[in-house]
Protein backbone atom coordinates (compact mmCIF):
# COMPACT_ATOMS: atom_id res chain seq x y z
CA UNK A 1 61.52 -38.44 -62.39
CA UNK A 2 59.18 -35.72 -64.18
CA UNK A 3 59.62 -33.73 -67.08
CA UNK A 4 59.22 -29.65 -66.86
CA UNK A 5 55.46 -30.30 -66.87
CA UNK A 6 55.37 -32.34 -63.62
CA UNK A 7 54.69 -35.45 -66.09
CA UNK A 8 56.72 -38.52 -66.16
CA UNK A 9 58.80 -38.90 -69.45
CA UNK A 10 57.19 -42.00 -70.50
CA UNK A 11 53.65 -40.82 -69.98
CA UNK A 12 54.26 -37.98 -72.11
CA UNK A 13 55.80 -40.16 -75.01
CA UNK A 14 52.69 -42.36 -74.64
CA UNK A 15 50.41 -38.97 -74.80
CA UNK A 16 52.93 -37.92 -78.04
CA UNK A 17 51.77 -40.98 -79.38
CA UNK A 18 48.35 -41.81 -78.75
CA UNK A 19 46.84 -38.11 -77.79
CA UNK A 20 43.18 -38.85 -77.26
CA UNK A 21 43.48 -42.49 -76.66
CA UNK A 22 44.75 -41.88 -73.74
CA UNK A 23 42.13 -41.63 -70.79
CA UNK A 24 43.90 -40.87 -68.13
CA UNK A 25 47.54 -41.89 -66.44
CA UNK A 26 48.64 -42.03 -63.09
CA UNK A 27 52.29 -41.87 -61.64
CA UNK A 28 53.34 -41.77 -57.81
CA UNK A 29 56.41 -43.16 -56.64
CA UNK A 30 57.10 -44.84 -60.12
CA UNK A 31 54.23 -46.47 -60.37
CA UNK A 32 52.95 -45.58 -63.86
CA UNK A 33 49.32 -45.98 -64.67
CA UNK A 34 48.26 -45.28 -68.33
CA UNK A 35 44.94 -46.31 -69.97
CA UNK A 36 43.85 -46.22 -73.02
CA UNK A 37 40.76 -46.42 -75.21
CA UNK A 38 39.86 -50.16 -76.38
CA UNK A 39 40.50 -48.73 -79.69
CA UNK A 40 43.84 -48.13 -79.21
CA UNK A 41 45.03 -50.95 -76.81
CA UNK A 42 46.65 -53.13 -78.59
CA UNK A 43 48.48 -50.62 -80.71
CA UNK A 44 49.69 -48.80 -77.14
CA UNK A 45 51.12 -52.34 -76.22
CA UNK A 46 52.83 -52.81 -79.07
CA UNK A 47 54.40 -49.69 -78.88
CA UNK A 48 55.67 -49.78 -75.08
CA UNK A 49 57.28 -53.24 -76.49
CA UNK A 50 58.68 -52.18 -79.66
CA UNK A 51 59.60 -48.56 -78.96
CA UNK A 52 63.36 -48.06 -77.65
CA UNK A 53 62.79 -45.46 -74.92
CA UNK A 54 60.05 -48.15 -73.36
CA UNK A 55 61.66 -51.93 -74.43
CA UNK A 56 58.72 -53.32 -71.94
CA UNK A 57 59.99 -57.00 -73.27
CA UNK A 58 58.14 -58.93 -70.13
CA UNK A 59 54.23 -59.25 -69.64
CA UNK A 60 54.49 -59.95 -66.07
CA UNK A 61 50.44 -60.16 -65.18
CA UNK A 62 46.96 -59.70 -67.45
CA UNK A 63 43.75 -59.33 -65.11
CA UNK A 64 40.72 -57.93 -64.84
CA UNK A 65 38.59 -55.95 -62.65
CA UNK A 66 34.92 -55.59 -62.36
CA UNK A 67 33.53 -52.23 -61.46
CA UNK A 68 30.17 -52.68 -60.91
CA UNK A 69 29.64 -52.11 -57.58
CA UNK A 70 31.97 -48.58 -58.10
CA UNK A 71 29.02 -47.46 -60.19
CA UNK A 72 31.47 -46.53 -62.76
CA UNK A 73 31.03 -46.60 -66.58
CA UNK A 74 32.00 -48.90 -68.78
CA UNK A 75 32.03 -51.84 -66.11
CA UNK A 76 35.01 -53.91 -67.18
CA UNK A 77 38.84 -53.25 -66.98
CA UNK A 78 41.63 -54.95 -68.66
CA UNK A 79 44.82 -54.43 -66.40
CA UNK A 80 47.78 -55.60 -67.74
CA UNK A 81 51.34 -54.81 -65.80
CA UNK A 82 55.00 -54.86 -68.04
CA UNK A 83 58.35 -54.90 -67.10
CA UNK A 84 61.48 -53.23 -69.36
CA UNK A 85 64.53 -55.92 -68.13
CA UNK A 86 66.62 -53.51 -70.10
CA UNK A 87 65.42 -50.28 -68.38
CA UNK A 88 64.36 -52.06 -64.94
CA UNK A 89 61.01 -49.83 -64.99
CA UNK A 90 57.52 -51.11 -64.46
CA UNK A 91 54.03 -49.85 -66.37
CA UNK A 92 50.86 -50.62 -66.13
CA UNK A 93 48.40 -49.95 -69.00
CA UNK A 94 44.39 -50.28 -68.44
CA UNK A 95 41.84 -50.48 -71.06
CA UNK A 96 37.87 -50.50 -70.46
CA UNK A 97 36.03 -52.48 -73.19
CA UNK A 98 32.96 -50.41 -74.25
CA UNK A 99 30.15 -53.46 -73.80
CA UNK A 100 29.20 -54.64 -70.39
CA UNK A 101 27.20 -57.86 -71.76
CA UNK A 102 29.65 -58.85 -74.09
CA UNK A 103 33.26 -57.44 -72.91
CA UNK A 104 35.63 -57.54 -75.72
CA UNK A 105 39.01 -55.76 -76.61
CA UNK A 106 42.52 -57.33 -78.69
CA UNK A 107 44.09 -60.10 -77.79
CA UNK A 108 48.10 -59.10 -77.49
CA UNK A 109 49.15 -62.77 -77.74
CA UNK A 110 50.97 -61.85 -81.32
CA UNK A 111 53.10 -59.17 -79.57
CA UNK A 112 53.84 -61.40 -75.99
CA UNK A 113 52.82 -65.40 -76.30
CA UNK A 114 52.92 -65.04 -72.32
CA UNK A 115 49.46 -63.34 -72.49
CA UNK A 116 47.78 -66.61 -73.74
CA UNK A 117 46.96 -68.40 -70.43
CA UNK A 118 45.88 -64.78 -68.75
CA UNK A 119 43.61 -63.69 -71.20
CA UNK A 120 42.07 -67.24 -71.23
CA UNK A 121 41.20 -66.58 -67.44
CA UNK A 122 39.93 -63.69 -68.10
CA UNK A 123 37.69 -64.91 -70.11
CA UNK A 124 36.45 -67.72 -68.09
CA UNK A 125 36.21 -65.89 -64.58
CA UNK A 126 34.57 -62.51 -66.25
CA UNK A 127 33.43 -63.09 -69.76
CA UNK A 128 35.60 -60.69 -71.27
CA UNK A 129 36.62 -61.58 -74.69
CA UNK A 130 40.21 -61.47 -76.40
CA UNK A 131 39.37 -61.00 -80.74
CA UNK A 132 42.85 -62.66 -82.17
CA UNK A 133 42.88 -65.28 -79.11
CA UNK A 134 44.37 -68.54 -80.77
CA UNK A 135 42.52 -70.53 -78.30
CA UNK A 136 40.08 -68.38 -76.32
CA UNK A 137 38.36 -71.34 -73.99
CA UNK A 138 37.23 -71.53 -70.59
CA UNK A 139 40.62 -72.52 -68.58
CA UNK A 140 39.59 -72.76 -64.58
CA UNK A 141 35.87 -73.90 -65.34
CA UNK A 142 34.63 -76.98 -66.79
CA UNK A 143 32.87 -76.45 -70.66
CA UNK A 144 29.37 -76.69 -69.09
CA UNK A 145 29.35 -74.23 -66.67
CA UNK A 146 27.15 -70.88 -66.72
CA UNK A 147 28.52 -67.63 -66.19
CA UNK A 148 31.56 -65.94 -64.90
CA UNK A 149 32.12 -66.77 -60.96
CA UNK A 150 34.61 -63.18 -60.80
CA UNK A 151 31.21 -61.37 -62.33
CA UNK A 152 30.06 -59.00 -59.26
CA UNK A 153 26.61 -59.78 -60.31
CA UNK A 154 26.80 -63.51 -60.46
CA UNK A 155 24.84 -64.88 -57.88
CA UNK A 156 26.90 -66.59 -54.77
CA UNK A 157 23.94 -69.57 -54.20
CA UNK A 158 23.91 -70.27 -57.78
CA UNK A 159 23.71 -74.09 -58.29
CA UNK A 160 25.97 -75.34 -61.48
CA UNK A 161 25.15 -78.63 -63.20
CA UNK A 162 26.80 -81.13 -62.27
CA UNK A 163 28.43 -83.49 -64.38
CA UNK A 164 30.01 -86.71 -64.49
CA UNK A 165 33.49 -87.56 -64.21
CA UNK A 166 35.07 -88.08 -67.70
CA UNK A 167 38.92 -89.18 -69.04
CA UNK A 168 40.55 -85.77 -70.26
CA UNK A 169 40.47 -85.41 -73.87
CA UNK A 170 43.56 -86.21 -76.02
CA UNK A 171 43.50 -82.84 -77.00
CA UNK A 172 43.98 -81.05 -73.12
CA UNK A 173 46.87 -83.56 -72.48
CA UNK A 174 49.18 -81.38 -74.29
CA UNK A 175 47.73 -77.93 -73.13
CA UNK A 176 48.60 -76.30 -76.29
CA UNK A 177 49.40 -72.13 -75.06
């Protein structure tokens, strides 16, 4: 469905919105694409949750994707994909995070708790960080490893130290989200 512009309706209440923060969108066969600047990510999230024409109540995925072999500027991209139960419809909303050494962008586990796990993956497997993150540690990795494995430009034959096996600490028993 497209409005008289050729647009889809929810794209152009995002662009009503958010104007210049938004980059550039995508729809084709109702798959909507929208992203936004960094700047205006988490406040673009909150609004395709909160706002009654969207209700996107269900984070379904948070990833990344590293575009350094693309040659395209910046490097990183947050990807994050929501479903509306109410309205059965599907989004997904990109962000790039302006730093390639030191990734960072919201974290949007205030507006969907869900998001907590993901974004801590993130982090661990490219180094991108999550400001906000109630527990931003490595998840996949153990604490001594170097680098980010999902990094295009970490090195395959890289030897990691190794370590010795320990008990699990009382405090990863629980795995607080």
């Amino acid at each position: 469905m497209t409005d008289a512009t050729g647009e889809h309706p929810l794209i152009g209440r995002l662009r009503e919105q958010f104007g210049d923060a938004i980059v550039e969108t995508h729809a084709f066969r109702g798959d909507l694409t929208v992203v936004v600047t960094p700047e205006r990510y988490h406040d673009a999230a909150r609004f395709l949750r909160d706002d009654p024409e969207c209700s996107f109540d269900f984070l379904a995925d948070l990833t990344a994707v590293d575009r350094l072999k693309l040659k395209q500027k910046p490097r990183f991209e947050v990807v994050v994909h929501f479903y509306s139960r109410e309205k059965n419809s599907r989004i997904r909303l990109k962000t790039r995070p302006n730093s390639d050494g030191e990734p960072s962008v919201q974290s949007l586990t205030d507006l969907y708790p869900a998001a907590s796990w993901p974004e801590r993956e993130v982090f661990d497997m490219f180094g991108i960080r999550f400001a906000g993150h109630p527990n931003l540690k490595r998840l996949l990795m153990y604490e001594e490893f170097s680098g980010h494995p999902l990094r295009k430009d970490y090195p395959v034959n890289k030897r990691q130290p190794l370590i010795e096996e320990r008990p699990i600490p009382d405090d990863r028993l629980g795995m607080t989200f």
